[in-house]
Protein backbone atom coordinates (compact mmCIF):
# COMPACT_ATOMS: atom_id res chain seq x y z
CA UNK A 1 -1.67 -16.11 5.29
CA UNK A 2 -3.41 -15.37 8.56
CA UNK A 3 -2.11 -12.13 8.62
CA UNK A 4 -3.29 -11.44 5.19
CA UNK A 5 -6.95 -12.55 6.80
CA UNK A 6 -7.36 -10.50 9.67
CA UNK A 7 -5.69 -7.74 7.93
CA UNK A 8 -8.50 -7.50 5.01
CA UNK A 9 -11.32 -7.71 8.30
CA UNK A 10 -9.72 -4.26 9.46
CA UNK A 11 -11.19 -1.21 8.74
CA UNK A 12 -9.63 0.94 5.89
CA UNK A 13 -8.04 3.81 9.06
CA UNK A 14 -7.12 0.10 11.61
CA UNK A 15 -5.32 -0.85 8.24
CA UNK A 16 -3.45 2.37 7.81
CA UNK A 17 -2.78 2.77 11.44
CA UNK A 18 -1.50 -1.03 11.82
CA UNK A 19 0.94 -0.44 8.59
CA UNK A 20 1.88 2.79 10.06
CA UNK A 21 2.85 0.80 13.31
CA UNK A 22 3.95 -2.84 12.47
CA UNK A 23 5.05 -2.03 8.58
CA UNK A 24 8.02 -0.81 6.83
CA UNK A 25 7.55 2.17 4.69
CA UNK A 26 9.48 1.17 1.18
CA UNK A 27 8.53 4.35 -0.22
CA UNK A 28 6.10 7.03 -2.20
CA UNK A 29 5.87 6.73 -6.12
CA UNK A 30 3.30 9.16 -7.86
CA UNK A 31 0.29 8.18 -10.32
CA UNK A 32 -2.00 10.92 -11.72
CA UNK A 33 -0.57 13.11 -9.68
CA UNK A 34 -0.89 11.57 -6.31
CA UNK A 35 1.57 10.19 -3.71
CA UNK A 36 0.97 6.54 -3.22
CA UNK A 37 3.11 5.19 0.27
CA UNK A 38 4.16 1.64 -0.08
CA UNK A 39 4.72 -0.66 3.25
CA UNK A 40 5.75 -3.71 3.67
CA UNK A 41 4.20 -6.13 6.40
CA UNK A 42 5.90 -9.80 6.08
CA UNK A 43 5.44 -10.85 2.48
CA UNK A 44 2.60 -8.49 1.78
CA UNK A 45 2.97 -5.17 -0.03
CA UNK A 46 0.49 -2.82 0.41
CA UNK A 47 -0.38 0.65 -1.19
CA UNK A 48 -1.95 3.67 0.13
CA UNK A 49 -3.68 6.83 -0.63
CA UNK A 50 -4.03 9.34 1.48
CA UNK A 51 -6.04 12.69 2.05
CA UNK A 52 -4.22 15.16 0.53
CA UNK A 53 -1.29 12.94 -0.25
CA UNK A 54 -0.47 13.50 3.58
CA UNK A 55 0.05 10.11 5.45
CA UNK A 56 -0.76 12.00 8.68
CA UNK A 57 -3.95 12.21 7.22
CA UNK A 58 -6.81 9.35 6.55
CA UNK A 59 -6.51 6.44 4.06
CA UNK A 60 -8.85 6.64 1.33
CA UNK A 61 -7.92 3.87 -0.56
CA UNK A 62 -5.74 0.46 0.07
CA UNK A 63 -3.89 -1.81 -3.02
CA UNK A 64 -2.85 -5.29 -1.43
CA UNK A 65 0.11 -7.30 -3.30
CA UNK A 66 0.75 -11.09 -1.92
CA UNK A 67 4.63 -11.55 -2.89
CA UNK A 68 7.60 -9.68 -4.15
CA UNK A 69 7.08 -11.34 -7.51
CA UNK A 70 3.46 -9.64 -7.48
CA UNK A 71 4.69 -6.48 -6.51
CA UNK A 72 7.46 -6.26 -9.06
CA UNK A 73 4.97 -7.69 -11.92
CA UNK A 74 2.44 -4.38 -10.91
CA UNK A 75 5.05 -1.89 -10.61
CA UNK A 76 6.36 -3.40 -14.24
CA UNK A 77 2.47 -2.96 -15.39
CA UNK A 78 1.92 0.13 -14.02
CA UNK A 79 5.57 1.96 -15.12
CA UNK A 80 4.56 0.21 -18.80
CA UNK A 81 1.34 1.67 -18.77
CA UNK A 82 2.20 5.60 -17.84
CA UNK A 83 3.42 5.92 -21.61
């Protein structure tokens, strides 16, 4: 829970970087056409966009997920929803 508090007072890039660094990459999926990565830091699941799809590049956009449960309901939504 702490780290869920401090993490949301980083900046969007001091997000990236720290997931980069301290997270474990589960994986890409694609929506719309774009790669999203997926990390894992403790029992939060976080997705990110990238520039260009590229995770050397910058984040442009972060999707935080408290819980496996939450993270398998969203994926459920989200592979339901793409037909």
């Amino acid at each position: 829970m702490i780290l869920r508090f401090i993490f949301r007072q980083m900046s969007l890039q001091k997000q990236a970087r720290y997931l980069k660094k301290k997270g474990i990459m589960l994986g890409t999926r694609l929506k719309n056409g774009r790669k999203i990565h997926i990390y894992m830091l403790r029992d939060l699941f976080i997705e990110v966009l990238y520039k260009n799809d590229n995770a050397n590049d910058e984040a442009e956009h972060l999707n935080m997920l408290r819980g496996l449960n939450n993270l398998n309901d969203y994926l459920e939504r989200e592979f339901k929803a793409s037909f």
